[in-house]
C-alpha atoms as a PDB file:
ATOM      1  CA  UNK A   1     -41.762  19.236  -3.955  1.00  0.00           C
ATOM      2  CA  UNK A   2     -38.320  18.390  -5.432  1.00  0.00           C
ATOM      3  CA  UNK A   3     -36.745  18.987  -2.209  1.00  0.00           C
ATOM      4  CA  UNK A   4     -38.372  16.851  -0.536  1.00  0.00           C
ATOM      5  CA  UNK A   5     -37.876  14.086  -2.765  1.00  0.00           C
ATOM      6  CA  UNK A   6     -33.784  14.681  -3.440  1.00  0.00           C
ATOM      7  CA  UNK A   7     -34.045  15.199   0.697  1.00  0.00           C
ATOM      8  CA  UNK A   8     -35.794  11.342   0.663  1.00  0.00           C
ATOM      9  CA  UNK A   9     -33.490   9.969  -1.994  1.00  0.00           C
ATOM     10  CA  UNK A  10     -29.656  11.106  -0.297  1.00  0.00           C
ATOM     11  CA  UNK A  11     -31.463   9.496   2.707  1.00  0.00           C
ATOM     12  CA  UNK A  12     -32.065   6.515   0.635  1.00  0.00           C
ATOM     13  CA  UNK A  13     -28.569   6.278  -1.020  1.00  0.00           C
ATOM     14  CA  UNK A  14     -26.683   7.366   2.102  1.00  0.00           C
ATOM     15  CA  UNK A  15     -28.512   3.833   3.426  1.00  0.00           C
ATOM     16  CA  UNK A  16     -27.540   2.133   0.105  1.00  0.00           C
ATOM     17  CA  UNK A  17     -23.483   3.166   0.675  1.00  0.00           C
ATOM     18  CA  UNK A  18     -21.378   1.621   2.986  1.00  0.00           C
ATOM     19  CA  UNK A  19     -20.701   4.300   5.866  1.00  0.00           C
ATOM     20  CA  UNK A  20     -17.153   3.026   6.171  1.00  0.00           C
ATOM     21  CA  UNK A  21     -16.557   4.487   2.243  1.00  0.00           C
ATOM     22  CA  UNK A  22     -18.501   7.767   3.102  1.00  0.00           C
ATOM     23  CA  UNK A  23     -15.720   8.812   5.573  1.00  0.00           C
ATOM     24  CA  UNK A  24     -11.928   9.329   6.288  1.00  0.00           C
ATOM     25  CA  UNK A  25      -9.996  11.035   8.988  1.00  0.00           C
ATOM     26  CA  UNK A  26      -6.801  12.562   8.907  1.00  0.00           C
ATOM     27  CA  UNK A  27      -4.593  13.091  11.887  1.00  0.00           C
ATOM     28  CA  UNK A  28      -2.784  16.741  12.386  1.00  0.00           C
ATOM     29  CA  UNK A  29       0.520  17.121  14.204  1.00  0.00           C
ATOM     30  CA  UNK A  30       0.015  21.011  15.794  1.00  0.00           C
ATOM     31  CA  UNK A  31       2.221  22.728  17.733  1.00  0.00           C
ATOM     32  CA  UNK A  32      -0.245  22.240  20.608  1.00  0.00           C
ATOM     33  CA  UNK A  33      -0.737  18.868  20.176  1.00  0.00           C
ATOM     34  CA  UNK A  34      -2.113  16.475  17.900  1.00  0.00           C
ATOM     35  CA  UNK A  35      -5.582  16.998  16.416  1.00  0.00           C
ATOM     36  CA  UNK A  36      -7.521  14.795  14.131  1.00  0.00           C
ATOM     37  CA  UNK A  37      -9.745  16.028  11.024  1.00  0.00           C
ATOM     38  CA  UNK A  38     -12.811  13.724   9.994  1.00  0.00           C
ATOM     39  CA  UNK A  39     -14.483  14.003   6.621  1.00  0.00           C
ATOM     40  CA  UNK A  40     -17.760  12.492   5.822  1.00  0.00           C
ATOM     41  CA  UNK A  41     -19.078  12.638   2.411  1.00  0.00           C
ATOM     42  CA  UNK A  42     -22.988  13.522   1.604  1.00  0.00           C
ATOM     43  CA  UNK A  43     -24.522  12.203  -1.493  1.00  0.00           C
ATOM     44  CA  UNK A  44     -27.188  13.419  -3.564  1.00  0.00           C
ATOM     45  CA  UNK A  45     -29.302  12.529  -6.146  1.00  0.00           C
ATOM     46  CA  UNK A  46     -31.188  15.526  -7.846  1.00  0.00           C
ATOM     47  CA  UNK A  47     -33.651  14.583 -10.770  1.00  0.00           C
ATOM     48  CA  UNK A  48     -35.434  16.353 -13.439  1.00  0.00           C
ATOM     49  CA  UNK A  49     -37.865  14.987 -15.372  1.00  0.00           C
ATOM     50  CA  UNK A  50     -38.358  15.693 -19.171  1.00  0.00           C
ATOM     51  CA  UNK A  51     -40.765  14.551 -22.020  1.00  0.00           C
ATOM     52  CA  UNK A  52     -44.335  13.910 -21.485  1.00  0.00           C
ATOM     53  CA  UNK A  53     -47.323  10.962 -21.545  1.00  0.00           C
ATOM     54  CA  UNK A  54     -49.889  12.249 -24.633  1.00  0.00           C
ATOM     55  CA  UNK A  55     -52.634   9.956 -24.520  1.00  0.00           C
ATOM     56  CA  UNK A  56     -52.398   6.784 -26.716  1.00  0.00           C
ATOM     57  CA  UNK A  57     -49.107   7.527 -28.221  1.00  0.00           C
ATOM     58  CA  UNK A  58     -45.687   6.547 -26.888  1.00  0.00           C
ATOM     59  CA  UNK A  59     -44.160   8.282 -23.949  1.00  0.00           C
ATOM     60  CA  UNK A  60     -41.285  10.773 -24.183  1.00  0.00           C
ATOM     61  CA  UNK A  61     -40.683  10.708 -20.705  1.00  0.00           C
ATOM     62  CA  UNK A  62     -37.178  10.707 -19.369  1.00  0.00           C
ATOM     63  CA  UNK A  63     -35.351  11.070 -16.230  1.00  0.00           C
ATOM     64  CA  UNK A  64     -31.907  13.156 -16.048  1.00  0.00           C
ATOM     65  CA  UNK A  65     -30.329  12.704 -12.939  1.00  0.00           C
ATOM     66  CA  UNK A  66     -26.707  13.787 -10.899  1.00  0.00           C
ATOM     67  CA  UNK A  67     -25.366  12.690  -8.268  1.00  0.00           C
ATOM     68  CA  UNK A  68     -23.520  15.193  -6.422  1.00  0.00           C
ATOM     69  CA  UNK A  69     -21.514  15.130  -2.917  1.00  0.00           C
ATOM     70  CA  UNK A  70     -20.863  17.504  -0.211  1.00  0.00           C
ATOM     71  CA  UNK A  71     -17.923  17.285   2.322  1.00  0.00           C
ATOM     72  CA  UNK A  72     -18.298  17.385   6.001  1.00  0.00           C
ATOM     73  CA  UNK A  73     -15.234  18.576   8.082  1.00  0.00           C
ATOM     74  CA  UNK A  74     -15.007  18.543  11.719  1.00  0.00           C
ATOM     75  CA  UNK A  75     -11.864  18.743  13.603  1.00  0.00           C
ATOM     76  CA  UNK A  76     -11.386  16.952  17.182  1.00  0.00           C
ATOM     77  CA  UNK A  77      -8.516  17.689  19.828  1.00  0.00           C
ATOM     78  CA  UNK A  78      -8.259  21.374  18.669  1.00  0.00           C
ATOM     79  CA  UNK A  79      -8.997  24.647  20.467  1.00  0.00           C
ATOM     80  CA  UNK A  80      -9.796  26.125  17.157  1.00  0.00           C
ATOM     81  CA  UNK A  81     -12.676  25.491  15.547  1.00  0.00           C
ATOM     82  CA  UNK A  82     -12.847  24.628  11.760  1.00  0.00           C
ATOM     83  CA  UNK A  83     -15.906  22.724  10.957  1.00  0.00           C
ATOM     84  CA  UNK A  84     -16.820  23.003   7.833  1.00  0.00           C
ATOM     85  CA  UNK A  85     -18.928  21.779   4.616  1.00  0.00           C
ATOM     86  CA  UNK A  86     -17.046  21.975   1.654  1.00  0.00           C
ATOM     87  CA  UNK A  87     -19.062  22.622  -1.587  1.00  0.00           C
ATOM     88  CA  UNK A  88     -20.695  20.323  -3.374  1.00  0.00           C
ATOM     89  CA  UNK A  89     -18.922  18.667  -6.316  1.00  0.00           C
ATOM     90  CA  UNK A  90     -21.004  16.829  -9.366  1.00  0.00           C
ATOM     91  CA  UNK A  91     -19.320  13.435  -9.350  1.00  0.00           C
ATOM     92  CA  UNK A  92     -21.474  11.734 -12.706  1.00  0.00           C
ATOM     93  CA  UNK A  93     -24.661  12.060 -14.179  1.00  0.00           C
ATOM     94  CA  UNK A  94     -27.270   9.345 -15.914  1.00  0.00           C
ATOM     95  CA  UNK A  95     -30.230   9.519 -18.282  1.00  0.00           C
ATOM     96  CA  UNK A  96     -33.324   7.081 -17.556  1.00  0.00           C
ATOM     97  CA  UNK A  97     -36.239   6.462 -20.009  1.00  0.00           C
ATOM     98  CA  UNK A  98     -39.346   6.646 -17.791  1.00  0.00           C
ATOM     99  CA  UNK A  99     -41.024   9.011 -15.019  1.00  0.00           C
ATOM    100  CA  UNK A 100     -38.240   9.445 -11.575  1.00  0.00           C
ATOM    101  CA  UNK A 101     -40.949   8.322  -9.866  1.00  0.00           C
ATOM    102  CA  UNK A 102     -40.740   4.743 -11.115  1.00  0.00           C
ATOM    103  CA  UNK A 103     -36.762   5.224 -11.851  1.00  0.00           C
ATOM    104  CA  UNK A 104     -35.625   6.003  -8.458  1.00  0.00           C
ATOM    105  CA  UNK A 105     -34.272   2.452  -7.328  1.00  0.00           C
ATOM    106  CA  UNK A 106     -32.981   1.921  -9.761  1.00  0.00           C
ATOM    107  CA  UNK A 107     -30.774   5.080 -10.011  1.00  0.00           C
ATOM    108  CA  UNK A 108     -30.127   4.616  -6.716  1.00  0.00           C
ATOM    109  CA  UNK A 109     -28.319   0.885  -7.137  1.00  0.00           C
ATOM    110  CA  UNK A 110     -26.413   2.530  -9.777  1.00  0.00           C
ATOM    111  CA  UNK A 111     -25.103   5.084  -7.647  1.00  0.00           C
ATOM    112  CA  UNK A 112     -24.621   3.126  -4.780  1.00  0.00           C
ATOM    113  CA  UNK A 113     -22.283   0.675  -7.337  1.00  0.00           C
ATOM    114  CA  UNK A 114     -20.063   3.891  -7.669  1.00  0.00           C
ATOM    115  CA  UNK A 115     -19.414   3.813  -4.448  1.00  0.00           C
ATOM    116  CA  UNK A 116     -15.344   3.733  -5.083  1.00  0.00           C
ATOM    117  CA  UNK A 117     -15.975   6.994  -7.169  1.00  0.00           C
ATOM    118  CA  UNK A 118     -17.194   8.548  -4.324  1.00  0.00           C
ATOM    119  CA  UNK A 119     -14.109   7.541  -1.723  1.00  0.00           C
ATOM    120  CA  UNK A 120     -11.838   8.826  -4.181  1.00  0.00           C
ATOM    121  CA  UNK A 121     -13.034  12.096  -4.878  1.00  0.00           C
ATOM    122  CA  UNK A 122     -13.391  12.041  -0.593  1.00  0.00           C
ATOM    123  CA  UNK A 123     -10.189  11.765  -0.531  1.00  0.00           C
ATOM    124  CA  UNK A 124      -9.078  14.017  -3.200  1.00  0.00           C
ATOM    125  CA  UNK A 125     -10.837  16.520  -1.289  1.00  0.00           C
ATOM    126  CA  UNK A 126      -9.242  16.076   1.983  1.00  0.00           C
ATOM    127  CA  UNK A 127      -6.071  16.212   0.741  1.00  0.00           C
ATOM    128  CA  UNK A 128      -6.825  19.519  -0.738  1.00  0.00           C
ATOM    129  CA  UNK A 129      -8.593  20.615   2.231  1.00  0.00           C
ATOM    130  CA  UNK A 130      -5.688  19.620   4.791  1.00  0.00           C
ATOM    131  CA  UNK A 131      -3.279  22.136   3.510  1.00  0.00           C
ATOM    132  CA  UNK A 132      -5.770  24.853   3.997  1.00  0.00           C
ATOM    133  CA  UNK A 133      -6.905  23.234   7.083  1.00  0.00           C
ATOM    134  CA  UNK A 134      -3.061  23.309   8.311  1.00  0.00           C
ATOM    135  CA  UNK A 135      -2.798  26.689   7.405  1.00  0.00           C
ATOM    136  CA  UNK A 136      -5.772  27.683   9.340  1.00  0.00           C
ATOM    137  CA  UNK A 137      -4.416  26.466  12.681  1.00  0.00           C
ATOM    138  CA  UNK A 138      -0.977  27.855  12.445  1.00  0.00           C
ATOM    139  CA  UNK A 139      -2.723  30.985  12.128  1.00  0.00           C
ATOM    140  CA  UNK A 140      -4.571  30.568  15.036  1.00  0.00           C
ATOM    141  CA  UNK A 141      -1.929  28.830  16.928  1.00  0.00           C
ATOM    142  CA  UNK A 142       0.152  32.313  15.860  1.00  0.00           C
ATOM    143  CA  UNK A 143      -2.587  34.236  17.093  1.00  0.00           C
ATOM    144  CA  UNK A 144      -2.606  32.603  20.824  1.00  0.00           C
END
């Protein structure tokens, strides 16, 4: 059941984001040509819910939540191929009194402010994936 509702809510958020922020591409100068390397960033909201209603007394309930973010890499004008997810990285976390249920929107606008968080760890990761990514082709270039 919570798969299905972090699967709903990174469809949700990925609609509250601008797409423009959730991606960057890189061009690649290769011995064989030029080659360009796009990144698109996957967000993710998982929740857990804590505390509990008893009866006629006050509610403990709480919602912890993180957002995380994957990296999608594809490469275009290459022979080789080197599509890729990179692992997911936690990028903050939040605390909510309440059920998720009720919480979600609001967690969501939240995240979705933190949008610039998200570009820059996007492209934090691409620069550290392009040096591997560089190596990778040279290799294969070497190899053909």
């Amino acid at each position: 059941m919570s798969m299905i509702l972090s699967l709903i809510a990174s469809a949700t958020l990925a609609q509250a984001m601008p797409a423009a922020d959730l991606r960057h591409t890189m061009p690649l100068a290769l011995r064989s040509g030029t080659a360009t390397a796009s990144y698109a960033a996957v967000p993710d909201v998982t929740y857990r819910q804590i505390g509990m209603d008893a009866g006629t007394r006050m509610s403990s309930k709480r919602c912890l939540w993180t957002a995380t973010m994957a990296v999608e890499r594809t490469l275009q004008g290459s022979a080789a191929a080197a599509s890729r997810t990179l692992p997911a990285e936690k990028i903050f976390t939040g605390s909510r009194p309440g059920a998720c249920r009720q919480q979600e929107a609001t967690i969501h606008r939240e995240v979705a402010a933190r949008a610039p968080e998200f570009r820059e760890r996007l492209l934090a990761l691409a620069a550290e994936d392009h040096r591997t990514l560089v190596d990778e082709l040279r290799a294969a270039d070497a190899a053909n």
